[in-house]
Every structure is written in C-alpha cells, then in structure tokens.
PDB file of N, CA and C in Angstrom:
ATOM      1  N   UNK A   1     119.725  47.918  90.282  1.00  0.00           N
ATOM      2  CA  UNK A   1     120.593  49.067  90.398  1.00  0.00           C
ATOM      3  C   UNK A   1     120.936  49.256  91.874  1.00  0.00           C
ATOM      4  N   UNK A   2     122.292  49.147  92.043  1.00  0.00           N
ATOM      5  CA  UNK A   2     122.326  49.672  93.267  1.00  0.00           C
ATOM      6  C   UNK A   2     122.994  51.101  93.666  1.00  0.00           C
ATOM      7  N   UNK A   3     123.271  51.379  94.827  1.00  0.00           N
ATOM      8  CA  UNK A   3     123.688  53.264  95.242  1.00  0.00           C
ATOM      9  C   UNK A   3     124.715  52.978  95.936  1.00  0.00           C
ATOM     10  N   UNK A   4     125.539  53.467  95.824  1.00  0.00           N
ATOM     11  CA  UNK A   4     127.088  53.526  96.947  1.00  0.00           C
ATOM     12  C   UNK A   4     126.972  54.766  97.219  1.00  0.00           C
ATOM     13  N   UNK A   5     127.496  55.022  97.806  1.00  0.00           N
ATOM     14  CA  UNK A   5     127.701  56.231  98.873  1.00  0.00           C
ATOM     15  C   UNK A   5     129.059  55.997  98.982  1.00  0.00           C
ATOM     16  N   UNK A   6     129.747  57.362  99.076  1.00  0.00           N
ATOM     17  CA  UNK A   6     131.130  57.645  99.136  1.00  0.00           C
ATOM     18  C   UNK A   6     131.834  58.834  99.976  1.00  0.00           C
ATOM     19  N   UNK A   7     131.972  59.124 100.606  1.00  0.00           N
ATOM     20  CA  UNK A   7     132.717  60.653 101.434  1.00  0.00           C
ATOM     21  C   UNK A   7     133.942  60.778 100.136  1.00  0.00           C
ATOM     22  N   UNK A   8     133.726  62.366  99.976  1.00  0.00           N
ATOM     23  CA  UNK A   8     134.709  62.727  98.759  1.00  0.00           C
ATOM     24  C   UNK A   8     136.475  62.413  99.210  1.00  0.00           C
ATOM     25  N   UNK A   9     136.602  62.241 101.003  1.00  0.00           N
ATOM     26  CA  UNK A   9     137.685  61.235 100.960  1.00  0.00           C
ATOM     27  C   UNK A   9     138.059  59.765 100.180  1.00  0.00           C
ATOM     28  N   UNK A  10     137.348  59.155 100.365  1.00  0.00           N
ATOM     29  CA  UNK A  10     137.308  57.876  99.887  1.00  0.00           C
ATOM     30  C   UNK A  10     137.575  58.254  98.314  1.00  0.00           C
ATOM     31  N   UNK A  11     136.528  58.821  97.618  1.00  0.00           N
ATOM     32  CA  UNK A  11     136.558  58.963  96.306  1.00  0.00           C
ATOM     33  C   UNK A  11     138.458  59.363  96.043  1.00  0.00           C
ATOM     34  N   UNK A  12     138.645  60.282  96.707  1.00  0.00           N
ATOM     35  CA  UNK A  12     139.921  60.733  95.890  1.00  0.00           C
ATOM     36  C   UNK A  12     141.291  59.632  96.110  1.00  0.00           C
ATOM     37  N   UNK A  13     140.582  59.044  96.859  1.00  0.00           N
ATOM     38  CA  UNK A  13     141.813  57.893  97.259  1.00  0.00           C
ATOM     39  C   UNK A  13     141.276  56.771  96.644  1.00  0.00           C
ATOM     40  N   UNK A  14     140.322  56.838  95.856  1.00  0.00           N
ATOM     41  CA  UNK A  14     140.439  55.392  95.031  1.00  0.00           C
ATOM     42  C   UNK A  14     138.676  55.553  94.015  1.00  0.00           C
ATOM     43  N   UNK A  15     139.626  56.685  92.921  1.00  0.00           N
ATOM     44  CA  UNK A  15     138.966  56.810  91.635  1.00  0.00           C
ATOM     45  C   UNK A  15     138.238  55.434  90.488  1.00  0.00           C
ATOM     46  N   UNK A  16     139.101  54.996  90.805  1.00  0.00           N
ATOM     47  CA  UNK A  16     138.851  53.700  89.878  1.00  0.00           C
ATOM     48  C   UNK A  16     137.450  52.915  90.558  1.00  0.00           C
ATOM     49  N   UNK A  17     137.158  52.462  91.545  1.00  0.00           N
ATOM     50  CA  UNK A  17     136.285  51.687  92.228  1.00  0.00           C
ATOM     51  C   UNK A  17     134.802  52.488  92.122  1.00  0.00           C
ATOM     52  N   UNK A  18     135.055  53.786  92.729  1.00  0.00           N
ATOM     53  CA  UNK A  18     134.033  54.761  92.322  1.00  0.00           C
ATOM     54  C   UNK A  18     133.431  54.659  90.900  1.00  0.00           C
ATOM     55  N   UNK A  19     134.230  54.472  89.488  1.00  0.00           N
ATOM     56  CA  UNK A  19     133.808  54.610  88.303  1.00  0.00           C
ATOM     57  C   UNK A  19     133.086  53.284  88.064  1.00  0.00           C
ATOM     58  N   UNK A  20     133.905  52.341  88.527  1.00  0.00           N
ATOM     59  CA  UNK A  20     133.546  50.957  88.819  1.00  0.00           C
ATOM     60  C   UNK A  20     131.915  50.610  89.229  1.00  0.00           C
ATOM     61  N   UNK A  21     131.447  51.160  90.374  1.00  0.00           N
ATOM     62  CA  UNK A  21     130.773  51.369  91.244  1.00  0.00           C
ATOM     63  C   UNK A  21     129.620  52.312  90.748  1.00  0.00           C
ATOM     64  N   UNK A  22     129.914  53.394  89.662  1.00  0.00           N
ATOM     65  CA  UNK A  22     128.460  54.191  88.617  1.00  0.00           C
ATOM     66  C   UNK A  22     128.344  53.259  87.463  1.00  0.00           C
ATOM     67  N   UNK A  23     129.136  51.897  87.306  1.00  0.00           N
ATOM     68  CA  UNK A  23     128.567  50.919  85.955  1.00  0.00           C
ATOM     69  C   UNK A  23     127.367  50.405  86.695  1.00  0.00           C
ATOM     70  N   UNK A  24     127.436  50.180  87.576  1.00  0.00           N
ATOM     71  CA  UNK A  24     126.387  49.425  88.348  1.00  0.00           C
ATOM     72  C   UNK A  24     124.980  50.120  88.974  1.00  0.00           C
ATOM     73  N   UNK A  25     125.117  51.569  89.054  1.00  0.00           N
ATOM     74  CA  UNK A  25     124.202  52.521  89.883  1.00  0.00           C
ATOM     75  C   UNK A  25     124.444  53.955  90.226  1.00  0.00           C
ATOM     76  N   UNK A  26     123.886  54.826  90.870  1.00  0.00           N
ATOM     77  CA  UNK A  26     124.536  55.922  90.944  1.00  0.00           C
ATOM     78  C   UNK A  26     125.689  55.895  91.996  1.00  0.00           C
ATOM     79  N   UNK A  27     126.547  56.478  92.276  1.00  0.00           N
ATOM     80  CA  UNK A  27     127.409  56.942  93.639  1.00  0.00           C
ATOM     81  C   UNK A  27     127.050  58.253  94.346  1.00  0.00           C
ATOM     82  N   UNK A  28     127.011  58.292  95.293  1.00  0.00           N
ATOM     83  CA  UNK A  28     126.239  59.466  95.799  1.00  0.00           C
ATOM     84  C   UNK A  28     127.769  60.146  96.607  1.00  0.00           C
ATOM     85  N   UNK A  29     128.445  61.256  96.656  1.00  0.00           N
ATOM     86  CA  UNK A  29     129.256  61.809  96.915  1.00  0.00           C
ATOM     87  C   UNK A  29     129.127  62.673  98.378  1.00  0.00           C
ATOM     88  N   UNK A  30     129.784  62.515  99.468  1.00  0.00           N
ATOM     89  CA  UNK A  30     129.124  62.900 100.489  1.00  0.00           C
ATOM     90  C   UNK A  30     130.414  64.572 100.754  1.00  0.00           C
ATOM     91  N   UNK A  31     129.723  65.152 101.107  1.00  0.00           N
ATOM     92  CA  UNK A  31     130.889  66.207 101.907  1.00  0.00           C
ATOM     93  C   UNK A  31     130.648  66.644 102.977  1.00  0.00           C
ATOM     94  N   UNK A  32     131.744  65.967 104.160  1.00  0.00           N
ATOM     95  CA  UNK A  32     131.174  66.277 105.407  1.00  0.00           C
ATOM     96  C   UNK A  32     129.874  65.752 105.731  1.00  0.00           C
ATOM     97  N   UNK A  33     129.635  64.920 105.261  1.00  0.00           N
ATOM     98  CA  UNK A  33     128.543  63.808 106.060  1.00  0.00           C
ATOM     99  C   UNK A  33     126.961  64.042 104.492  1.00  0.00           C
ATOM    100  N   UNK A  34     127.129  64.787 104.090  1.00  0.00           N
ATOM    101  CA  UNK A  34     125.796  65.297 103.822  1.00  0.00           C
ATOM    102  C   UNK A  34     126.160  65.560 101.827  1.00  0.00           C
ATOM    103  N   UNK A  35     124.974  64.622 101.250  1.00  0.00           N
ATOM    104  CA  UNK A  35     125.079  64.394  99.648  1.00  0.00           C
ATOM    105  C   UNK A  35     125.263  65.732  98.965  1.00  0.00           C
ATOM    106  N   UNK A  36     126.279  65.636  98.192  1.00  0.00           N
ATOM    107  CA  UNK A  36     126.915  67.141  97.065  1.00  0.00           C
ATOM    108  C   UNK A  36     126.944  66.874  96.018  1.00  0.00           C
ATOM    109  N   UNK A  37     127.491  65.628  95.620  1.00  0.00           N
ATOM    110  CA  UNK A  37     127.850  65.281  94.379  1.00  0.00           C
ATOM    111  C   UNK A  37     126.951  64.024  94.165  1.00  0.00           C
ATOM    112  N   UNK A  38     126.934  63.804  92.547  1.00  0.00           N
ATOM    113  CA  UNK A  38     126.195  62.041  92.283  1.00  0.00           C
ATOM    114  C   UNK A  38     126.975  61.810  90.981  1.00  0.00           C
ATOM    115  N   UNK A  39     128.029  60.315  91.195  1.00  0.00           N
ATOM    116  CA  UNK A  39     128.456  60.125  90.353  1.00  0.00           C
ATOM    117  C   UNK A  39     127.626  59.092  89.075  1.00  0.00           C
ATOM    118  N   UNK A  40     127.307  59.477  87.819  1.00  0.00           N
ATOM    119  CA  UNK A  40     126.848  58.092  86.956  1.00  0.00           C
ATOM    120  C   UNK A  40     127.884  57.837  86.167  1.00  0.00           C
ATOM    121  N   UNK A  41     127.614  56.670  84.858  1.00  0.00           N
ATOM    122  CA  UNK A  41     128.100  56.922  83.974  1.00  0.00           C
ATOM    123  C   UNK A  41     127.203  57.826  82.414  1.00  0.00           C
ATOM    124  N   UNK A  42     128.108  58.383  81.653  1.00  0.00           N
ATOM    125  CA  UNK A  42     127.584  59.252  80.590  1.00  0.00           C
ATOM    126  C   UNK A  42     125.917  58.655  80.202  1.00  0.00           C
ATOM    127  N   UNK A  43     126.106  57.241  80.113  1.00  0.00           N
ATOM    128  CA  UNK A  43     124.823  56.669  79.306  1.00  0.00           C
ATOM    129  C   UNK A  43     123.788  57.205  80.129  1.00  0.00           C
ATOM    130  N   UNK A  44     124.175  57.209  81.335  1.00  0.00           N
ATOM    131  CA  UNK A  44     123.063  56.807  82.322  1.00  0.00           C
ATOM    132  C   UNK A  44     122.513  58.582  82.056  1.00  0.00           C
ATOM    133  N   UNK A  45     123.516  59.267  82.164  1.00  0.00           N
ATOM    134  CA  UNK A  45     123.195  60.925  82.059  1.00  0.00           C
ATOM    135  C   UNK A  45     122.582  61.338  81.062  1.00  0.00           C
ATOM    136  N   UNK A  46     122.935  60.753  79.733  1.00  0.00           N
ATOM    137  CA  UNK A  46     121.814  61.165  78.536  1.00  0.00           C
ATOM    138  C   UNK A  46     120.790  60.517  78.689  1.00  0.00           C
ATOM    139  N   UNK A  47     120.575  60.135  79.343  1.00  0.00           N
ATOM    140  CA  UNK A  47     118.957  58.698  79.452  1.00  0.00           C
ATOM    141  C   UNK A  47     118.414  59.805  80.430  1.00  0.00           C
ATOM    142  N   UNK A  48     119.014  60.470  81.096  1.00  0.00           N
ATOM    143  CA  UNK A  48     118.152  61.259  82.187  1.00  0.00           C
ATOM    144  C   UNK A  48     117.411  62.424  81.899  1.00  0.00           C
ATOM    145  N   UNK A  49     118.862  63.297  80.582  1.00  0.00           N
ATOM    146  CA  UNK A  49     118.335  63.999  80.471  1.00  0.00           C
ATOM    147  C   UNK A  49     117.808  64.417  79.357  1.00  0.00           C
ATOM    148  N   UNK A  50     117.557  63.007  78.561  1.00  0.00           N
ATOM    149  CA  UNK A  50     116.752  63.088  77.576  1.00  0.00           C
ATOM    150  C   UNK A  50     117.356  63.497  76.103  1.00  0.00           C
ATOM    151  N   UNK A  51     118.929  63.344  76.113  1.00  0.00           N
ATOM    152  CA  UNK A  51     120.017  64.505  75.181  1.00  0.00           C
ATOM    153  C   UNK A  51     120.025  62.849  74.483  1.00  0.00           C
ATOM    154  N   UNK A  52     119.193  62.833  73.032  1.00  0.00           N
ATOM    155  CA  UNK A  52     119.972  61.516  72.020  1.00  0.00           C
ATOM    156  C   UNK A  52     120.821  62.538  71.133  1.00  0.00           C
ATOM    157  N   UNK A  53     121.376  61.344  70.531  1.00  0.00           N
ATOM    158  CA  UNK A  53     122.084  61.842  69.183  1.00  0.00           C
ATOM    159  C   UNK A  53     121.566  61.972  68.118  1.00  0.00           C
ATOM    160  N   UNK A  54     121.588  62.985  67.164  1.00  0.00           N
ATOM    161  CA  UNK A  54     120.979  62.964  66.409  1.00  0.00           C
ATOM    162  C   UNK A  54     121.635  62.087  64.797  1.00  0.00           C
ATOM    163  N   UNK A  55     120.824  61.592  64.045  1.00  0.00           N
ATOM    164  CA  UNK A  55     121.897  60.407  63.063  1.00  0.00           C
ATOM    165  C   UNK A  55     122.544  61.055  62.559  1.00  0.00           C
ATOM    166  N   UNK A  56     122.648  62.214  62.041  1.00  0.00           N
ATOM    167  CA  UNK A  56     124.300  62.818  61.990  1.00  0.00           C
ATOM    168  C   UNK A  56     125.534  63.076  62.453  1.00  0.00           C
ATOM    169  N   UNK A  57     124.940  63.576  63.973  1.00  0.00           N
ATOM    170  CA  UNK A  57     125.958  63.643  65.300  1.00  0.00           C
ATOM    171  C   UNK A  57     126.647  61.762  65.414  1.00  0.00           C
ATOM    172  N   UNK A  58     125.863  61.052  65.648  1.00  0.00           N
ATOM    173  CA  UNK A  58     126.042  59.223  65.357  1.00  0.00           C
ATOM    174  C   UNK A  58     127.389  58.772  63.835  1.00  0.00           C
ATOM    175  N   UNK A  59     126.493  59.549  63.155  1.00  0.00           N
ATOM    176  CA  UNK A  59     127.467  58.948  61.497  1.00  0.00           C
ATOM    177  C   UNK A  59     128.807  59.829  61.864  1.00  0.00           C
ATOM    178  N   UNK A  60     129.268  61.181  62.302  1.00  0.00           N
ATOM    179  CA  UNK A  60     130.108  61.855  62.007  1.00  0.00           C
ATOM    180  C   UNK A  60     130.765  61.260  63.258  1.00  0.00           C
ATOM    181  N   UNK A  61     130.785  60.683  64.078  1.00  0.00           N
ATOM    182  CA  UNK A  61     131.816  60.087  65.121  1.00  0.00           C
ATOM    183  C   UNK A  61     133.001  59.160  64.680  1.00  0.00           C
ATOM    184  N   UNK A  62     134.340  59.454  65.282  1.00  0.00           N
ATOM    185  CA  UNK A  62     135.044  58.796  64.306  1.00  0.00           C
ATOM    186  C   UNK A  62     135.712  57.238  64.335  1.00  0.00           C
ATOM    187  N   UNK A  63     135.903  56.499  63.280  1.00  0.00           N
ATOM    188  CA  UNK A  63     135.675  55.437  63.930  1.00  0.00           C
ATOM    189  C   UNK A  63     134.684  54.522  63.081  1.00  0.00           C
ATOM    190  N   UNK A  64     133.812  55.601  62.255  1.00  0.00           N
ATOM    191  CA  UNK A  64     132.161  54.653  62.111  1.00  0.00           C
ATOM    192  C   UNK A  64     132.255  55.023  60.473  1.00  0.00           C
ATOM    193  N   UNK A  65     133.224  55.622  59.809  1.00  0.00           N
ATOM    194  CA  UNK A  65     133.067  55.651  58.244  1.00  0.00           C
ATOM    195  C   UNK A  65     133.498  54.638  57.555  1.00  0.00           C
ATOM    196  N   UNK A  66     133.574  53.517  58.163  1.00  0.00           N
ATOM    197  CA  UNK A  66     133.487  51.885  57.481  1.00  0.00           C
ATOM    198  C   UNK A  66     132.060  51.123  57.319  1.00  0.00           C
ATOM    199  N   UNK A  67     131.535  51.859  58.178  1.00  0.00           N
ATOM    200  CA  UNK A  67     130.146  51.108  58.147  1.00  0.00           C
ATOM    201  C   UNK A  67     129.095  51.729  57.355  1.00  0.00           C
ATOM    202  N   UNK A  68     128.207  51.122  56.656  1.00  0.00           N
ATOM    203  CA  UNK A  68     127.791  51.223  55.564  1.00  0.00           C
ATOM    204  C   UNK A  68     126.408  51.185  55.911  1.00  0.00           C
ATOM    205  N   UNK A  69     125.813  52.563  55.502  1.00  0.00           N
ATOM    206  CA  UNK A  69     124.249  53.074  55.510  1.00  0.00           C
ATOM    207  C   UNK A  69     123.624  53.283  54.178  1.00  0.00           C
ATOM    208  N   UNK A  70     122.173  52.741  53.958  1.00  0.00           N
ATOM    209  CA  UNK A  70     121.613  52.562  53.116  1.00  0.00           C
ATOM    210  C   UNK A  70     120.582  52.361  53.137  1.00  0.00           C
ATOM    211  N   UNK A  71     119.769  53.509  53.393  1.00  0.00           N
ATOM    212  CA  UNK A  71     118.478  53.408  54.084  1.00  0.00           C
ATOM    213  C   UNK A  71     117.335  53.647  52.983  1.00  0.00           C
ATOM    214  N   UNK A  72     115.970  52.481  53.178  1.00  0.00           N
ATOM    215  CA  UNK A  72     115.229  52.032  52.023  1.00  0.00           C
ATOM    216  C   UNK A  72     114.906  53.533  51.072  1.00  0.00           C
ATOM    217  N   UNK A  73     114.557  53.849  50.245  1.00  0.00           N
ATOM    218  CA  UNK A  73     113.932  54.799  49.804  1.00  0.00           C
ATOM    219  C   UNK A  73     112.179  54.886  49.924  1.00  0.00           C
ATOM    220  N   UNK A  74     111.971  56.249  50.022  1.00  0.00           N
ATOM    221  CA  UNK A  74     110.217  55.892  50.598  1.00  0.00           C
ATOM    222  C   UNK A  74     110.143  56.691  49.136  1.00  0.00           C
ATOM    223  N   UNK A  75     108.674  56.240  48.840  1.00  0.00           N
ATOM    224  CA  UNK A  75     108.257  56.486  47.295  1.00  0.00           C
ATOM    225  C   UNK A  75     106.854  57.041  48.068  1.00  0.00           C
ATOM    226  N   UNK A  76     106.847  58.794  47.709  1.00  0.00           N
ATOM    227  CA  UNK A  76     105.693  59.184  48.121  1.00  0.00           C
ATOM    228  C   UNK A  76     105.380  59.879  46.850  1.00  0.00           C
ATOM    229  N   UNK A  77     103.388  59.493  46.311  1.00  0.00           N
ATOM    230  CA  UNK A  77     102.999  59.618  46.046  1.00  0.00           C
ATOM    231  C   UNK A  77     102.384  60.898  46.069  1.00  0.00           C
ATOM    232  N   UNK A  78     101.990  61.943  45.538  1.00  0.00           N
ATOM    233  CA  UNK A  78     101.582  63.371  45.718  1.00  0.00           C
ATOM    234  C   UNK A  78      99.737  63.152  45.835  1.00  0.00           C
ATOM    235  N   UNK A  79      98.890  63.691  46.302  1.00  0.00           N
ATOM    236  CA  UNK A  79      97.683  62.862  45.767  1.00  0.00           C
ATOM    237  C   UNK A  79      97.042  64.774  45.283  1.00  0.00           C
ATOM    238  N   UNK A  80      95.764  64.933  44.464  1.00  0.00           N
ATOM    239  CA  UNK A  80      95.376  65.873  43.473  1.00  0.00           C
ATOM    240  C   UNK A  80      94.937  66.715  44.785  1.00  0.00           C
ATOM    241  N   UNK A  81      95.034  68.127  44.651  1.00  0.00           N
ATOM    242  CA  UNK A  81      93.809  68.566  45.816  1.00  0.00           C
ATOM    243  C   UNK A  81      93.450  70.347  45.141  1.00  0.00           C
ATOM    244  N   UNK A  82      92.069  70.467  45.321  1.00  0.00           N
ATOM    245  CA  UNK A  82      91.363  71.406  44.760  1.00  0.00           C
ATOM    246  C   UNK A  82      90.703  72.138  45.392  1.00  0.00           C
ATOM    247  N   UNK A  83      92.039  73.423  44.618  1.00  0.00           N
ATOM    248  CA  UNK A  83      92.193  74.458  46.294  1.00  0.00           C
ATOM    249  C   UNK A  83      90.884  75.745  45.285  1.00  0.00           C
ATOM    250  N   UNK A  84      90.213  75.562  44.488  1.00  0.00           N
ATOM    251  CA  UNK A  84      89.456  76.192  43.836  1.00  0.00           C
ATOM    252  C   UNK A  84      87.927  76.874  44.105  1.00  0.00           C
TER     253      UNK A  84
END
C-alpha cells in the first residue's frame, strides 16, 4: 500500500489521478501545508469501519435478480427437556 500526498491544489486540478492514486492506498489531502482530508476508495472505508452488508441489503442491489440463491436447508432436530 502506498500514501500520496496531495495539496487540495493539485487535487482540484487533476481529480482523476487522485482517484487513481486511493486504488492503490490512501491520499492524504493537504491544506496549506498541513493533513485535512484522506482520500480512499469506498471498499477500503467499509473495511475500516467495519459497515458489511447485510444478505438482504447484497440480494436487493440492482443488477443481481438473475442470480440464483439456494441455500442448503438445515434440518434441526428439537431434543426432549424436563422442565418438571
């Protein structure tokens, strides 16, 4: 992983390289000499902060109602208990 560093000049004059540049690591955003901002990408931000999807939030995205779920059935057994 590597870190770029950027003065929020640079950034606004060339967006693309910056986005380019959080596939690879964070970007650290400078203002006036001194870190403000940190650019990642999304993945990297839910990995941080711990936010998954839950398999509903996953199935209801759109795009994904071709694909076909069919998940084993679990066969649970009850067992006797004697609350007496």
């Amino acid at each position: 992983m590597s870190i770029t560093t950027l003065s929020s000049r640079e950034l606004n004059h060339d967006v693309s390289s910056a986005k380019k540049a959080a596939k690879k690591g964070p970007v650290i955003i400078t203002d006036r000499g001194k870190p403000s901002h940190v650019l990642m990408t999304y993945d990297e931000f839910e990995r941080l902060t711990g936010k998954h999807r839950s398999l509903v939030d996953a199935l209801a995205m759109p795009g994904l109602s071709g694909i076909e779920f069919d998940p084993p059935r679990v066969e649970i057994t009850p067992r006797r208990v004697d609350l007496s």
